[in-house]
Structures are given as C-alpha cells and as structure tokens.
Protein backbone atom coordinates (compact mmCIF):
# COMPACT_ATOMS: atom_id res chain seq x y z
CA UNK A 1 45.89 -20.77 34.05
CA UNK A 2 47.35 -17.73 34.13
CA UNK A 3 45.87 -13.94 33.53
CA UNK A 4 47.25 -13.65 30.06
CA UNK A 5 45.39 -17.28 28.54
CA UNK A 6 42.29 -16.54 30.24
CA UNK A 7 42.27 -12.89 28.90
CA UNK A 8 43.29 -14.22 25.14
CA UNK A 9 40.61 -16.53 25.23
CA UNK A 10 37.76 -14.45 26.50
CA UNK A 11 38.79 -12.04 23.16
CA UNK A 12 38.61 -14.93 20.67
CA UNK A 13 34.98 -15.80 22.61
CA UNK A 14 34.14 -12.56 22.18
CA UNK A 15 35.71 -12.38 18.09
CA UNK A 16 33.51 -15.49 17.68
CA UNK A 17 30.22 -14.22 18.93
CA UNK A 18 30.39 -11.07 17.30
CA UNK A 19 31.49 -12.81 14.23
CA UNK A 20 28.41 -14.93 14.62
CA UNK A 21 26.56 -11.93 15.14
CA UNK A 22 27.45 -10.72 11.60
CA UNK A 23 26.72 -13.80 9.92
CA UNK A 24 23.79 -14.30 11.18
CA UNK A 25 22.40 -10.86 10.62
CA UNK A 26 23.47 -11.33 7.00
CA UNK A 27 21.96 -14.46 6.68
CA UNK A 28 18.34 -12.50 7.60
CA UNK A 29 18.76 -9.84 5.22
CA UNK A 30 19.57 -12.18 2.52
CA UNK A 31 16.43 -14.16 3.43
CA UNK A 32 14.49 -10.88 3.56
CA UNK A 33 15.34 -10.17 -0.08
CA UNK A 34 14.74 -13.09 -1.14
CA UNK A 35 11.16 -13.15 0.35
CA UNK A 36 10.67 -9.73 -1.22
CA UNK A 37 11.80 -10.92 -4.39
CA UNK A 38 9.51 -14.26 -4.35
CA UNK A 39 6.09 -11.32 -3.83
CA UNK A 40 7.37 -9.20 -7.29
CA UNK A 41 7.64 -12.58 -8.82
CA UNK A 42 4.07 -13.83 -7.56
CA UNK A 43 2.54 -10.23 -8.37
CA UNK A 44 4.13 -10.45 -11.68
CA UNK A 45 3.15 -14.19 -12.17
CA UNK A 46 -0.32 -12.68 -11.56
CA UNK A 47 -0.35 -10.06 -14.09
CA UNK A 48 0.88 -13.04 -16.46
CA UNK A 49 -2.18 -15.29 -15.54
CA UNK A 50 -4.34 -12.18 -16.13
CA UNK A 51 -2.91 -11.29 -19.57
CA UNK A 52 -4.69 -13.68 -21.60
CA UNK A 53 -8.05 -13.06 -20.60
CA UNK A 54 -7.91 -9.49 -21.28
CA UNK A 55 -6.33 -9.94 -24.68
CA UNK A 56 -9.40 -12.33 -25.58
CA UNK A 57 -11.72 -10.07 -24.97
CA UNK A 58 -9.87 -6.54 -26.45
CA UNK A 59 -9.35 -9.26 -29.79
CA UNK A 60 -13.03 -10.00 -29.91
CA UNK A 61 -13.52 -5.84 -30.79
CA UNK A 62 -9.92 -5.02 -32.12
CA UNK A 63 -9.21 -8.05 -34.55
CA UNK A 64 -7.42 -5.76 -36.49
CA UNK A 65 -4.70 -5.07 -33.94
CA UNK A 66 -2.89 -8.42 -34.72
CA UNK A 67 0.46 -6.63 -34.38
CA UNK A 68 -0.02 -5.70 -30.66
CA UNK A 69 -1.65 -9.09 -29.71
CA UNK A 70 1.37 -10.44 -30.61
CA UNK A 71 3.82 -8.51 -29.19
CA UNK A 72 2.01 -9.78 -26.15
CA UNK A 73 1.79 -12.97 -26.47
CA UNK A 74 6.09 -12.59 -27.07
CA UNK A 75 6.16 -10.83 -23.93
CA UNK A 76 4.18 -13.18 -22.07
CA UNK A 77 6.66 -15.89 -23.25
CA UNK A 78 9.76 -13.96 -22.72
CA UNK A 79 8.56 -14.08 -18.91
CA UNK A 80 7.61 -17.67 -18.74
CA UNK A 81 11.01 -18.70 -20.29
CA UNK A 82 12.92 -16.17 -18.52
CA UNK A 83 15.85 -18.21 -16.37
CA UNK A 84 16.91 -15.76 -13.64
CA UNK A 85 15.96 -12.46 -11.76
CA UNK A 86 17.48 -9.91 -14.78
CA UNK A 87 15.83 -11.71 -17.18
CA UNK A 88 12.39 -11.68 -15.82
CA UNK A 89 12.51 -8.06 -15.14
CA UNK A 90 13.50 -6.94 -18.74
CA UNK A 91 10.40 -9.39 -20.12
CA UNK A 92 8.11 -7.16 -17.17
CA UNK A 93 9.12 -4.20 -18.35
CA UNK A 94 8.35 -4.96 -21.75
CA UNK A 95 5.22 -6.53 -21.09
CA UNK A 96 4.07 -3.44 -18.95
CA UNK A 97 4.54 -1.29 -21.94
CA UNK A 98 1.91 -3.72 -24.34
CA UNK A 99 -0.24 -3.16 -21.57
CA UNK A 100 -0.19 -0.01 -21.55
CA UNK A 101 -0.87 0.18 -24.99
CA UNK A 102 -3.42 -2.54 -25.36
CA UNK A 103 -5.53 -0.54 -22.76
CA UNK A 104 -5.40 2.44 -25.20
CA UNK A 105 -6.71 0.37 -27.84
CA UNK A 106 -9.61 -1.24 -25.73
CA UNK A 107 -10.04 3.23 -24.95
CA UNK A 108 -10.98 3.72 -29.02
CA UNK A 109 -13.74 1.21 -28.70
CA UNK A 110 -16.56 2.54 -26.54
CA UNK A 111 -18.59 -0.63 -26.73
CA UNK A 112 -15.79 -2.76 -25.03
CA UNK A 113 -15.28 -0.31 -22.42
CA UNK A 114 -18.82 -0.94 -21.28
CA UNK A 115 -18.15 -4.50 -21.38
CA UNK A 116 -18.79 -5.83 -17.85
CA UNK A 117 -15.86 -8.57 -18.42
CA UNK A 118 -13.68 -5.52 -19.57
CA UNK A 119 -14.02 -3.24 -16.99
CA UNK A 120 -13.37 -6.44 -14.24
CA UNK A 121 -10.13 -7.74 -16.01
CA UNK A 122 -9.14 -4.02 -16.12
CA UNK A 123 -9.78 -3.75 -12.48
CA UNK A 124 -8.33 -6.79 -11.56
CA UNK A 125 -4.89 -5.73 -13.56
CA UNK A 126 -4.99 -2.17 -12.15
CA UNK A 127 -5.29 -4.08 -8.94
CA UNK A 128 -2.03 -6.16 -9.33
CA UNK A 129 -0.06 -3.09 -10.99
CA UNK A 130 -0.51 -2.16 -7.78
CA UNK A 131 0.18 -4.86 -6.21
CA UNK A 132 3.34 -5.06 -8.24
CA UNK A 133 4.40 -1.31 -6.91
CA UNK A 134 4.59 -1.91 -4.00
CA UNK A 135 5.99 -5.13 -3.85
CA UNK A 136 9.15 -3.29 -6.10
CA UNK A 137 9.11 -0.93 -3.59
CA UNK A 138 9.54 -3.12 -0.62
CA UNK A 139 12.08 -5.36 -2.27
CA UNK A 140 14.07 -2.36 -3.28
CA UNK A 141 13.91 -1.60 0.85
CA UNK A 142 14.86 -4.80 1.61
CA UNK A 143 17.75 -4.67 -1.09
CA UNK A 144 19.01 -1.53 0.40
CA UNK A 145 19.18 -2.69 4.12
CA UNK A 146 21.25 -5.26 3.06
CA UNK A 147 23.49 -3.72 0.98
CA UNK A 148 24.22 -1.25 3.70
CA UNK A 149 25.04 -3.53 5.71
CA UNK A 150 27.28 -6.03 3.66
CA UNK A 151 29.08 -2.96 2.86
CA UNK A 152 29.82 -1.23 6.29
CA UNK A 153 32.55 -1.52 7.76
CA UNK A 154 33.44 -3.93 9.33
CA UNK A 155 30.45 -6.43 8.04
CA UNK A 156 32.18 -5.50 4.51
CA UNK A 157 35.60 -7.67 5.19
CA UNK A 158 33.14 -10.78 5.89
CA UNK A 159 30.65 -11.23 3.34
CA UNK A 160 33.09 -12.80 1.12
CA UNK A 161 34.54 -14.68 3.78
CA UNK A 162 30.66 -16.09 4.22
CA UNK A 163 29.91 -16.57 0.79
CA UNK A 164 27.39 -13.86 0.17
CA UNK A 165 27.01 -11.22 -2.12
CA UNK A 166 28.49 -8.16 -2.02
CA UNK A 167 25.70 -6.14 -3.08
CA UNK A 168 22.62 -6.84 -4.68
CA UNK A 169 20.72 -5.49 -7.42
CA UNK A 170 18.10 -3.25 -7.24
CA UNK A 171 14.60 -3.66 -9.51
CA UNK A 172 15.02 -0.75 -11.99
CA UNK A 173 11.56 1.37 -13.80
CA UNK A 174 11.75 0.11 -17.92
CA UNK A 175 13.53 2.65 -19.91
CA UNK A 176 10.94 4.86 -21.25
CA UNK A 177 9.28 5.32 -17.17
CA UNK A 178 11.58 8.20 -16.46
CA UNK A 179 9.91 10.18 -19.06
CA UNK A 180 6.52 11.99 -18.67
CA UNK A 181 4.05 10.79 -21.19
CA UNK A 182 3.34 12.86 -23.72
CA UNK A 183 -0.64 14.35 -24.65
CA UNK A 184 -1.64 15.61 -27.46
CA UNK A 185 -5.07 17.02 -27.99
C-alpha cells in the first residue's frame, strides 16, 4: 500500500470518529432535555393532582366565587388535554395565574386560613411552585447547552444531517410575570 492510501484512509478514520463524536454528544444533550423536560412535566402534573383539593376546601368558605372555580377547573383541563410541550405550557401559565388568585380569595376569609387542611394544601403547592422553578430553570440550562452546541460551528452543518433539531425552545414566564405586581393600600 502505498504512503498516499494509508494517509487518505487514516483521515476518513479520523472524519468518522470525530463525526461520531458529534453525534453522539448530540444524542446526550437531546436526552438531557428531554429528561429535564419529563421533571417540569411531573412537577406540573403535581400541581394538577394538588389543584382539586385546594379548590374543595377554598369552595366550602367562598361558594360565591363560582366564576374563579371554574376558570380552574378549565385550566386544569386545558393541561390534561394538552397534546404537546407548547400546549401544556400555555394551560401552566394560565393555571398559575387562578392560583394565584384563588389564594387571594382563601386571604379574605380568616377562618379558612386557620384551617389546618388549608394551610397543608397551601404548603404542599408552595412546595411544588418550587419545585416547578427550578425544574424550568434546569431545563432552560439544559436547553441552552444544547442549542449551543447544535449551533457551533462545525456541530451546526450536522444536526440536520442527524435528524435533530436545530434549536430548541426554551420554557417562557406567562405574559403578565414580567410585570411587578401592583399594591394598593
């Protein structure tokens, strides 16, 4: 064999390997998001199993709230019938803001604030907002180590080539989060 063949075919060995390399550190990152993603969903599938309780016992001292009750209950729904990752995100978002103000109806009624069964489900739900936090946070990590990589060169002309996606999305705060709450006294 002469210098030449054995030289081309150490560089396509070496092409190969590295292109392995690539694919294979894609293949992780993609599996990293997608574990990141799977603990927002089981935080937020949480919150979900949660909901219910604490809108029993708000009802049993706010019956006249029937409005917000069932703006939960459509939130709730909008979750469990939500068919991908965009959709399930907009029904969170939406269900964190009835939360938000269910808990500042369950604030006008003393008596079910020092409701033993209140003050638990409210723990347990501060708990998993919590929960949910940083589990956002570390799939937006995990969502940002991958896109830099699929998009650096030369990772970039490959993902394609390997079927992945070019970039991913990131989990976005609901519209009205970027604003500071307002008090009034």
């Amino acid at each position: 064999m002469s210098k030449w063949l054995i030289g081309i075919l150490v560089v396509v060995l070496l092409l190969g390997f590295w292109t392995v390399g690539i694919y294979n550190g894609l293949v992780g990152k993609d599996q990293e998001v997608k574990q990141n993603w799977g603990q927002v969903e089981t935080q937020l599938q949480r919150r979900y199993d949660l909901v219910p309780n604490l809108v029993a016992t708000v009802k049993g001292y706010a019956r006249h709230e029937k409005t917000l009750f069932e703006n939960v209950a459509a939130a709730r729904s909008a979750w469990a019938g939500a068919r991908n990752g965009s959709e399930k995100v907009k029904a969170a978002n939406e269900m964190e803001g009835f939360l938000g103000r269910l808990i500042a109806v369950a604030e006008n009624y003393p008596q079910l604030r020092a409701s033993e069964n209140f003050r638990a489900l409210q723990d347990e739900l501060a708990g998993t907002e919590n929960r949910i936090a940083v589990s956002r946070m570390r799939y937006n990590d995990a969502v940002r180590s991958y896109n830099t990589t699929a998009r650096s060169f030369p990772t970039v002309t490959l993902v394609g080539l390997f079927g992945f996606d070019r970039e991913k999305t990131f989990f976005e705060a609901a519209q009205g989060a970027k604003e500071a709450p307002k008090v009034k006294f």
